[in-house]
PDB file of N, CA and C in Angstrom:
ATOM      1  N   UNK A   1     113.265  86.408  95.988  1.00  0.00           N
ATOM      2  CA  UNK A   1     114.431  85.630  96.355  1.00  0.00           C
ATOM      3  C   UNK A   1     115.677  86.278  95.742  1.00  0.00           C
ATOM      4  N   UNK A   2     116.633  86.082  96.072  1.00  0.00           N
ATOM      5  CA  UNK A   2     118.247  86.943  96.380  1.00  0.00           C
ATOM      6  C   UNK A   2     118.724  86.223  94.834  1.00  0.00           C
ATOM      7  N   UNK A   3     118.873  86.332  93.922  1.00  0.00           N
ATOM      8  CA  UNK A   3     119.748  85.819  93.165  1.00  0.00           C
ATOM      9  C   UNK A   3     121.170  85.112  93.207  1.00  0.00           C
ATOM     10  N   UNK A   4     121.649  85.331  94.616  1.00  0.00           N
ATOM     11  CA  UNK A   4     122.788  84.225  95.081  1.00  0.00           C
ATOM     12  C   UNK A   4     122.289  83.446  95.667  1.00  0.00           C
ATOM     13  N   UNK A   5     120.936  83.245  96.284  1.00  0.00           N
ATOM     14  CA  UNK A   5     120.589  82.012  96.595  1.00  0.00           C
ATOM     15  C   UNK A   5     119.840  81.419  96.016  1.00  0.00           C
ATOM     16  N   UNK A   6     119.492  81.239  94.618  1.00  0.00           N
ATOM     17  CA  UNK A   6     119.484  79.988  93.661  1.00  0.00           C
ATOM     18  C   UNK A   6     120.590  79.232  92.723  1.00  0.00           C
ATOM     19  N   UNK A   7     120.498  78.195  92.592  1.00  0.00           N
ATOM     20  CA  UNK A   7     121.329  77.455  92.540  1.00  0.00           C
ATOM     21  C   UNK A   7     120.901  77.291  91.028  1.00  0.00           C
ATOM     22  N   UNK A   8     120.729  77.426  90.110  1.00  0.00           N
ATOM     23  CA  UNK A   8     120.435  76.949  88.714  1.00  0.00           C
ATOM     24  C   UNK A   8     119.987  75.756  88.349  1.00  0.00           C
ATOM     25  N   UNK A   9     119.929  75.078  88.831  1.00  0.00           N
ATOM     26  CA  UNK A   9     119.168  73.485  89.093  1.00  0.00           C
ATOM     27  C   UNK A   9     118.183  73.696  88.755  1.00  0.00           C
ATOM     28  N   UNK A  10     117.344  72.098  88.792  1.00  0.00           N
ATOM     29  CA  UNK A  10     116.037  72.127  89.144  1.00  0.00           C
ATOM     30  C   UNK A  10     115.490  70.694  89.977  1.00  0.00           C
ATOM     31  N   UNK A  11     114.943  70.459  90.937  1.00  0.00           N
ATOM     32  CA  UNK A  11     114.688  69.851  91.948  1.00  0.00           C
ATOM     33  C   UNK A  11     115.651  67.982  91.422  1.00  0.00           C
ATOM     34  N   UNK A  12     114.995  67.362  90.032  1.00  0.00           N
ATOM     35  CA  UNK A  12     115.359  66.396  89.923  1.00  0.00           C
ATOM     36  C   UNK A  12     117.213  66.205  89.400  1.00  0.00           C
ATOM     37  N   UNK A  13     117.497  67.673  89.096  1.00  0.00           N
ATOM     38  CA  UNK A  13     119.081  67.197  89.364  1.00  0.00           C
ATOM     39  C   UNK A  13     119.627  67.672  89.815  1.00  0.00           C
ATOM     40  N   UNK A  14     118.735  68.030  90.944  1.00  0.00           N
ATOM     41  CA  UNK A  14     119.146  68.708  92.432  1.00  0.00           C
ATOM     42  C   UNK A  14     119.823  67.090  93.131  1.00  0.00           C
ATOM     43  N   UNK A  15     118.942  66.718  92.985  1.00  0.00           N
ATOM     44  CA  UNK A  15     118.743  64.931  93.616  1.00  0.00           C
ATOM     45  C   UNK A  15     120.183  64.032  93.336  1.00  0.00           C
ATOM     46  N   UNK A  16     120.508  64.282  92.378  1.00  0.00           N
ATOM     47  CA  UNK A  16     121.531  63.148  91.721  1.00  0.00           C
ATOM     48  C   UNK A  16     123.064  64.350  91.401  1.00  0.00           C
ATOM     49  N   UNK A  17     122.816  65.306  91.936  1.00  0.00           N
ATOM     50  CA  UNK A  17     124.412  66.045  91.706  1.00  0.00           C
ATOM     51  C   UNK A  17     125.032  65.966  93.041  1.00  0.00           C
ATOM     52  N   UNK A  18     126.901  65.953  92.805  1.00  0.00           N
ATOM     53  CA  UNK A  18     127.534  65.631  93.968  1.00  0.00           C
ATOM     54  C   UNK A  18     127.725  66.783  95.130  1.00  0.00           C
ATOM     55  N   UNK A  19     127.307  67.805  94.202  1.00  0.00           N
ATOM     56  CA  UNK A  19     127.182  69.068  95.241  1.00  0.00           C
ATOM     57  C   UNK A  19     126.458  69.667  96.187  1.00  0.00           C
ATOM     58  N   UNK A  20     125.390  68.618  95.413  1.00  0.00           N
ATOM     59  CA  UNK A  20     124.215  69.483  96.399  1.00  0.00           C
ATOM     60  C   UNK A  20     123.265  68.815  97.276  1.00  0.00           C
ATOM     61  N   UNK A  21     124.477  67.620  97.871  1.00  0.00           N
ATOM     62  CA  UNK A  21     124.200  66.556  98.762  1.00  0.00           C
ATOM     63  C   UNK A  21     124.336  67.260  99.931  1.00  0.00           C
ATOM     64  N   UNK A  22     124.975  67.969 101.112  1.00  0.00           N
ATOM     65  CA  UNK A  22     125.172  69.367 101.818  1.00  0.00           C
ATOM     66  C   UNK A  22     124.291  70.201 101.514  1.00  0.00           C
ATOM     67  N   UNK A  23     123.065  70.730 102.181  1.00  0.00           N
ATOM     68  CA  UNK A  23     122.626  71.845 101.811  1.00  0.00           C
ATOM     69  C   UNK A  23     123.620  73.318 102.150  1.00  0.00           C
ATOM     70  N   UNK A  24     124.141  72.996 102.651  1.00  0.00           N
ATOM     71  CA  UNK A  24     125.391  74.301 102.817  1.00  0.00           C
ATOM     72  C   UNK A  24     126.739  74.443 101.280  1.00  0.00           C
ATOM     73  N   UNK A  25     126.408  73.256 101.105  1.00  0.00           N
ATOM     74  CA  UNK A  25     127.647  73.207  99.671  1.00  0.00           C
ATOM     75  C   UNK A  25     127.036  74.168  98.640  1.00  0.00           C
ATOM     76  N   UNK A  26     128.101  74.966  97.768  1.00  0.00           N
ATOM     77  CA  UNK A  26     128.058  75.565  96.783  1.00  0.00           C
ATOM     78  C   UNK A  26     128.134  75.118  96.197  1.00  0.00           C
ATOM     79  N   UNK A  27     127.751  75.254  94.564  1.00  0.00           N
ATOM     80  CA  UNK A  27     127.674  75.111  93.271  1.00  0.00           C
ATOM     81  C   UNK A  27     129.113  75.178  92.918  1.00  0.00           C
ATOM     82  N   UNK A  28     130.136  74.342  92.370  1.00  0.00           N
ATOM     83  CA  UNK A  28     130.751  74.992  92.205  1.00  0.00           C
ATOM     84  C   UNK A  28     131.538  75.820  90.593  1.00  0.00           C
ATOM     85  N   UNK A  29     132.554  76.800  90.340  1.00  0.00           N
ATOM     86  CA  UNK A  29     132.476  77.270  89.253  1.00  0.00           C
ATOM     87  C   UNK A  29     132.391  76.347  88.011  1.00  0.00           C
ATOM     88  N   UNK A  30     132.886  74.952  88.178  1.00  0.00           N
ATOM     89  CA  UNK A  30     133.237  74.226  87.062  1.00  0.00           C
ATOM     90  C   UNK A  30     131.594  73.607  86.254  1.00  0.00           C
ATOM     91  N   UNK A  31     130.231  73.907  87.496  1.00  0.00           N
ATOM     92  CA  UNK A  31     129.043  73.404  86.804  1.00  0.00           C
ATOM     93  C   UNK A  31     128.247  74.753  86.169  1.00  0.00           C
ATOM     94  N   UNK A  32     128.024  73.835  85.372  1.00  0.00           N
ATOM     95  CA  UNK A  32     127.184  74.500  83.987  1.00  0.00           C
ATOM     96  C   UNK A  32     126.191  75.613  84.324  1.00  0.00           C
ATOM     97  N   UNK A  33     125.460  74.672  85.208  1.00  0.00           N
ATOM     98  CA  UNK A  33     123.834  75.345  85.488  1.00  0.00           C
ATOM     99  C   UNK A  33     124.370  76.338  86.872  1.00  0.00           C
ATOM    100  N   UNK A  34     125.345  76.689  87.165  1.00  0.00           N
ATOM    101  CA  UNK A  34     126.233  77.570  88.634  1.00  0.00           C
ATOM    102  C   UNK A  34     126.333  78.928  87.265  1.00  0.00           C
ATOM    103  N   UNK A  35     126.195  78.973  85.911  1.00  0.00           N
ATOM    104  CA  UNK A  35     126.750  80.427  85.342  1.00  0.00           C
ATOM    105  C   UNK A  35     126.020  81.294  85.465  1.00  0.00           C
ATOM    106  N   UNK A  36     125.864  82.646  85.770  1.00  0.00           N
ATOM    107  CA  UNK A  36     125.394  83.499  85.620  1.00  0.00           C
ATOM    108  C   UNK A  36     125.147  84.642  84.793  1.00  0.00           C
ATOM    109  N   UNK A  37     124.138  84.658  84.344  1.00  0.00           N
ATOM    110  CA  UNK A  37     123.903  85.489  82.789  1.00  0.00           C
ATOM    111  C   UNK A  37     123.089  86.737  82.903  1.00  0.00           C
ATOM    112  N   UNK A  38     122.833  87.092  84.297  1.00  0.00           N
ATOM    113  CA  UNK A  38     122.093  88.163  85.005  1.00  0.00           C
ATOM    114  C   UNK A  38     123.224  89.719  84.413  1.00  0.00           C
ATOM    115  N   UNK A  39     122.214  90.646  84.134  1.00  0.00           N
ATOM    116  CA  UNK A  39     123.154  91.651  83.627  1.00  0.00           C
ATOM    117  C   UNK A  39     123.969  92.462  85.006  1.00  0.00           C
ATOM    118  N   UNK A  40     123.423  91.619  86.173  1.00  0.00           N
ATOM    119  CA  UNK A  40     124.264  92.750  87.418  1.00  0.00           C
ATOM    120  C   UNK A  40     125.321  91.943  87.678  1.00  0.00           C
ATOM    121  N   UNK A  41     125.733  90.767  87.478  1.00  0.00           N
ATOM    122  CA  UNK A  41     126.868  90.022  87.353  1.00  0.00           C
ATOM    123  C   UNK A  41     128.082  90.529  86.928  1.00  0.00           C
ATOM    124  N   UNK A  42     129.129  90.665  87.335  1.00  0.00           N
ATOM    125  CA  UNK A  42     130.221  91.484  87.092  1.00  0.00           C
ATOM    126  C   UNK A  42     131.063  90.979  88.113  1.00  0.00           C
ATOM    127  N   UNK A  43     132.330  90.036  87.442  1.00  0.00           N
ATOM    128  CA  UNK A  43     133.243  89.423  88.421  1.00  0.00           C
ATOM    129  C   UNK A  43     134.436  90.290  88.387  1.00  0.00           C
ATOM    130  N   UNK A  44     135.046  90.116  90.426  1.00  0.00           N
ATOM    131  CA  UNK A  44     135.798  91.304  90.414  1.00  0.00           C
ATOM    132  C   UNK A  44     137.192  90.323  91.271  1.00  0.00           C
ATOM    133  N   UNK A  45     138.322  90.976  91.384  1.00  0.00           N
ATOM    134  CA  UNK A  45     139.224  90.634  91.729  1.00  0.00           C
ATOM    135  C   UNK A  45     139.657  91.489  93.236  1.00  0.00           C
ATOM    136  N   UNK A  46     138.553  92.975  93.000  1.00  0.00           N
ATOM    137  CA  UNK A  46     139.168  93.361  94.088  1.00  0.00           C
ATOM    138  C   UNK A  46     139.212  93.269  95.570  1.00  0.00           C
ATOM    139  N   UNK A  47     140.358  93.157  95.865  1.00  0.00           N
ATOM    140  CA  UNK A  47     140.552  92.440  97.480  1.00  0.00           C
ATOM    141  C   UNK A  47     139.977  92.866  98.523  1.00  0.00           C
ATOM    142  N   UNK A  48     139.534  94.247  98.476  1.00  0.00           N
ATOM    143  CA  UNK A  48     138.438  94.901  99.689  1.00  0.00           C
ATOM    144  C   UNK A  48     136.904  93.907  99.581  1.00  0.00           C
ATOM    145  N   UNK A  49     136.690  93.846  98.520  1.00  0.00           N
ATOM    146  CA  UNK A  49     135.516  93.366  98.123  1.00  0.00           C
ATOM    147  C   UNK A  49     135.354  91.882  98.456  1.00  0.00           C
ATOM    148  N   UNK A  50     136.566  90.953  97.929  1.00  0.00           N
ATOM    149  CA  UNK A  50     136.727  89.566  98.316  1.00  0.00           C
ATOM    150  C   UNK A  50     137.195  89.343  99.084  1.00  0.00           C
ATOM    151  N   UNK A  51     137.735  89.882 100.192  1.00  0.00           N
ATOM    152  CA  UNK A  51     138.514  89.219 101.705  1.00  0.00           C
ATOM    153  C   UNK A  51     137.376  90.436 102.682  1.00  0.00           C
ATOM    154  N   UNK A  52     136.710  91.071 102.265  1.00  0.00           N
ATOM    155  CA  UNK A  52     135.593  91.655 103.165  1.00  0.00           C
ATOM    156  C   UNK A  52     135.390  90.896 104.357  1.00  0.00           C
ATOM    157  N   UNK A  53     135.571  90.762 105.470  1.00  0.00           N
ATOM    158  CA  UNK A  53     135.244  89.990 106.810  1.00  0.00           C
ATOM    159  C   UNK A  53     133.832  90.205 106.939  1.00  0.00           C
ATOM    160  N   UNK A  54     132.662  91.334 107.027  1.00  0.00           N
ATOM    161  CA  UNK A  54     131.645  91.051 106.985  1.00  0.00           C
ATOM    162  C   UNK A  54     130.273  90.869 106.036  1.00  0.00           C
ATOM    163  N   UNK A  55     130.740  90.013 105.502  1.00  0.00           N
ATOM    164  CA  UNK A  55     130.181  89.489 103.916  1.00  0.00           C
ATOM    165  C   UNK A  55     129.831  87.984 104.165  1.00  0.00           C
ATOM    166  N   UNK A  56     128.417  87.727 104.188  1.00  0.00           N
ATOM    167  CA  UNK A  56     127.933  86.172 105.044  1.00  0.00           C
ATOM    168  C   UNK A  56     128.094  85.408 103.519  1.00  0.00           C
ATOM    169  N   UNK A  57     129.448  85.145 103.596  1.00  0.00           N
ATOM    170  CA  UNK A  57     129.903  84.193 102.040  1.00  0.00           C
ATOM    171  C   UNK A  57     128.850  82.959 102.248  1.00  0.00           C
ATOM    172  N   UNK A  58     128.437  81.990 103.185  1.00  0.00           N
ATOM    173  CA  UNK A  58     127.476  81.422 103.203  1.00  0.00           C
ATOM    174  C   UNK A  58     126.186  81.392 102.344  1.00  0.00           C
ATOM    175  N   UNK A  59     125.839  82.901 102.221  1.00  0.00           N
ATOM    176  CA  UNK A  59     124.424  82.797 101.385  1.00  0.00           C
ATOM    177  C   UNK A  59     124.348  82.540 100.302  1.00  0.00           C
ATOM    178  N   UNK A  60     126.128  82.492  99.748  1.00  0.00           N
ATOM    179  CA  UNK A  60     125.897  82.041  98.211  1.00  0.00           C
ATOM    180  C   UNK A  60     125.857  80.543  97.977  1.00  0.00           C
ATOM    181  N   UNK A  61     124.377  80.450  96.928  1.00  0.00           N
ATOM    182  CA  UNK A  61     124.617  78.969  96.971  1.00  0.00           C
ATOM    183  C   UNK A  61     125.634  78.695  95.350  1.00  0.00           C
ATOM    184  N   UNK A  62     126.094  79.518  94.927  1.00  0.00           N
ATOM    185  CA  UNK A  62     127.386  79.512  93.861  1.00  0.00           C
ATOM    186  C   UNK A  62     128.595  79.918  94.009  1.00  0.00           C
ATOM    187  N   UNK A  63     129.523  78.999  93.862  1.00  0.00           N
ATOM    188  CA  UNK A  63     130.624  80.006  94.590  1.00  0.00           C
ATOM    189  C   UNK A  63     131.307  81.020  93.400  1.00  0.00           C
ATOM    190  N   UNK A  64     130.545  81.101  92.099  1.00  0.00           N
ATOM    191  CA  UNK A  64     130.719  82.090  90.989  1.00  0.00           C
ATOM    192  C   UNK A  64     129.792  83.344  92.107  1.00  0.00           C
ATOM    193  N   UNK A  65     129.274  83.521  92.502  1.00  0.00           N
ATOM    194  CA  UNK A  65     128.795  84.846  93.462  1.00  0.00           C
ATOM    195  C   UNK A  65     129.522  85.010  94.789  1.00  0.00           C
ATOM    196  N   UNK A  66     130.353  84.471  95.054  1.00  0.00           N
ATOM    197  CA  UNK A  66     131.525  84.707  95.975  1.00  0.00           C
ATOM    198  C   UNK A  66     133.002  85.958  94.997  1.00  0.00           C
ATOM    199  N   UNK A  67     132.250  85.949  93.454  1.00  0.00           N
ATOM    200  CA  UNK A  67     133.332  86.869  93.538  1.00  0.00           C
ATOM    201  C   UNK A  67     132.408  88.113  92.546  1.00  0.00           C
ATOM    202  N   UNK A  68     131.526  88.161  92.771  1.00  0.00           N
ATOM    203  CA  UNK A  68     130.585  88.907  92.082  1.00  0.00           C
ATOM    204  C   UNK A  68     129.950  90.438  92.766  1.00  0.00           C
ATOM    205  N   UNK A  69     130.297  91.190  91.975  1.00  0.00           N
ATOM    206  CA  UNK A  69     130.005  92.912  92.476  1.00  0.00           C
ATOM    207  C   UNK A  69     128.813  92.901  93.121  1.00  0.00           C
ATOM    208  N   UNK A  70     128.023  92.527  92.564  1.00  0.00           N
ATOM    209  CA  UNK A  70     126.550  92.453  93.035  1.00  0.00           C
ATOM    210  C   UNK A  70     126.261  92.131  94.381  1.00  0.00           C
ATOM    211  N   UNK A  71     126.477  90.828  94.670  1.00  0.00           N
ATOM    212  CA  UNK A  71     126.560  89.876  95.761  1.00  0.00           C
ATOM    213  C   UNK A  71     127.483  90.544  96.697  1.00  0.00           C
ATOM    214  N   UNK A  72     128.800  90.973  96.276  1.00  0.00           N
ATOM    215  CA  UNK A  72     129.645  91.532  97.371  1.00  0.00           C
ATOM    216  C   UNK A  72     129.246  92.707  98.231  1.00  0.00           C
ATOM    217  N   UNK A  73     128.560  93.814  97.033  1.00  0.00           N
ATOM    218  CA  UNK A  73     128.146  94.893  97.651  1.00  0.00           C
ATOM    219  C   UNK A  73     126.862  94.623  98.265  1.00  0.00           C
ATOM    220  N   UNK A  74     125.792  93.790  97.473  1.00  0.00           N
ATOM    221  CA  UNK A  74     124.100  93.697  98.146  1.00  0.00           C
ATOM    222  C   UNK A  74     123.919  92.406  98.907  1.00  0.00           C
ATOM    223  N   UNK A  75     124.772  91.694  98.941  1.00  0.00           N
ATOM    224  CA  UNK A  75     124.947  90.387 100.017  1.00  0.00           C
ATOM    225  C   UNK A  75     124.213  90.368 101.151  1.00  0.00           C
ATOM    226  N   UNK A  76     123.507  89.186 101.987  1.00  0.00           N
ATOM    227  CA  UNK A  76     123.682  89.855 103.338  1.00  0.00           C
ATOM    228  C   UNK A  76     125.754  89.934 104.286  1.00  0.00           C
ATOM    229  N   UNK A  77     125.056  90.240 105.428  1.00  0.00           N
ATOM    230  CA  UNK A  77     126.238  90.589 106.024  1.00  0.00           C
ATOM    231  C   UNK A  77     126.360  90.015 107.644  1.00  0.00           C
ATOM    232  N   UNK A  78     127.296  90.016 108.397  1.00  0.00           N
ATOM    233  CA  UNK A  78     127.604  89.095 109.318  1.00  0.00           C
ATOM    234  C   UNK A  78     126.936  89.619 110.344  1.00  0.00           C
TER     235      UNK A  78
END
């Protein structure tokens, strides 16, 4: 499994969080269990990378991997 598509959870407070009532909703940056401590994690600012048009931003279920090197470059794609 893709490391942007787990969510840091675990099933029972999967259940009772406001985010993850949408299975399409992201994690978002402000929750705890959304951080990423993976050593390929590396957040980037650059704009080729984050306004990329074919980058299926969808697959992230964090939106901390919407700005992540990893994810941007090994993502799937549209």
């Amino acid at each position: 499994m893709a490391c942007w598509s787990e969510r840091g959870c675990d099933d029972e407070m999967r259940e009772r969080c406001p985010h993850a009532i949408d299975p399409g909703e992201q994690c978002p940056l402000s929750c705890h269990f959304a951080k990423c401590d993976r050593p390929t994690h590396q957040v980037t600012g650059d704009p080729m990378l984050v306004f990329d048009p074919t980058i299926d931003f969808r697959a992230a279920a964090k939106e901390t991997c919407t700005r992540c090197v990893f994810f941007l470059t090994n993502g799937p794609r549209l």
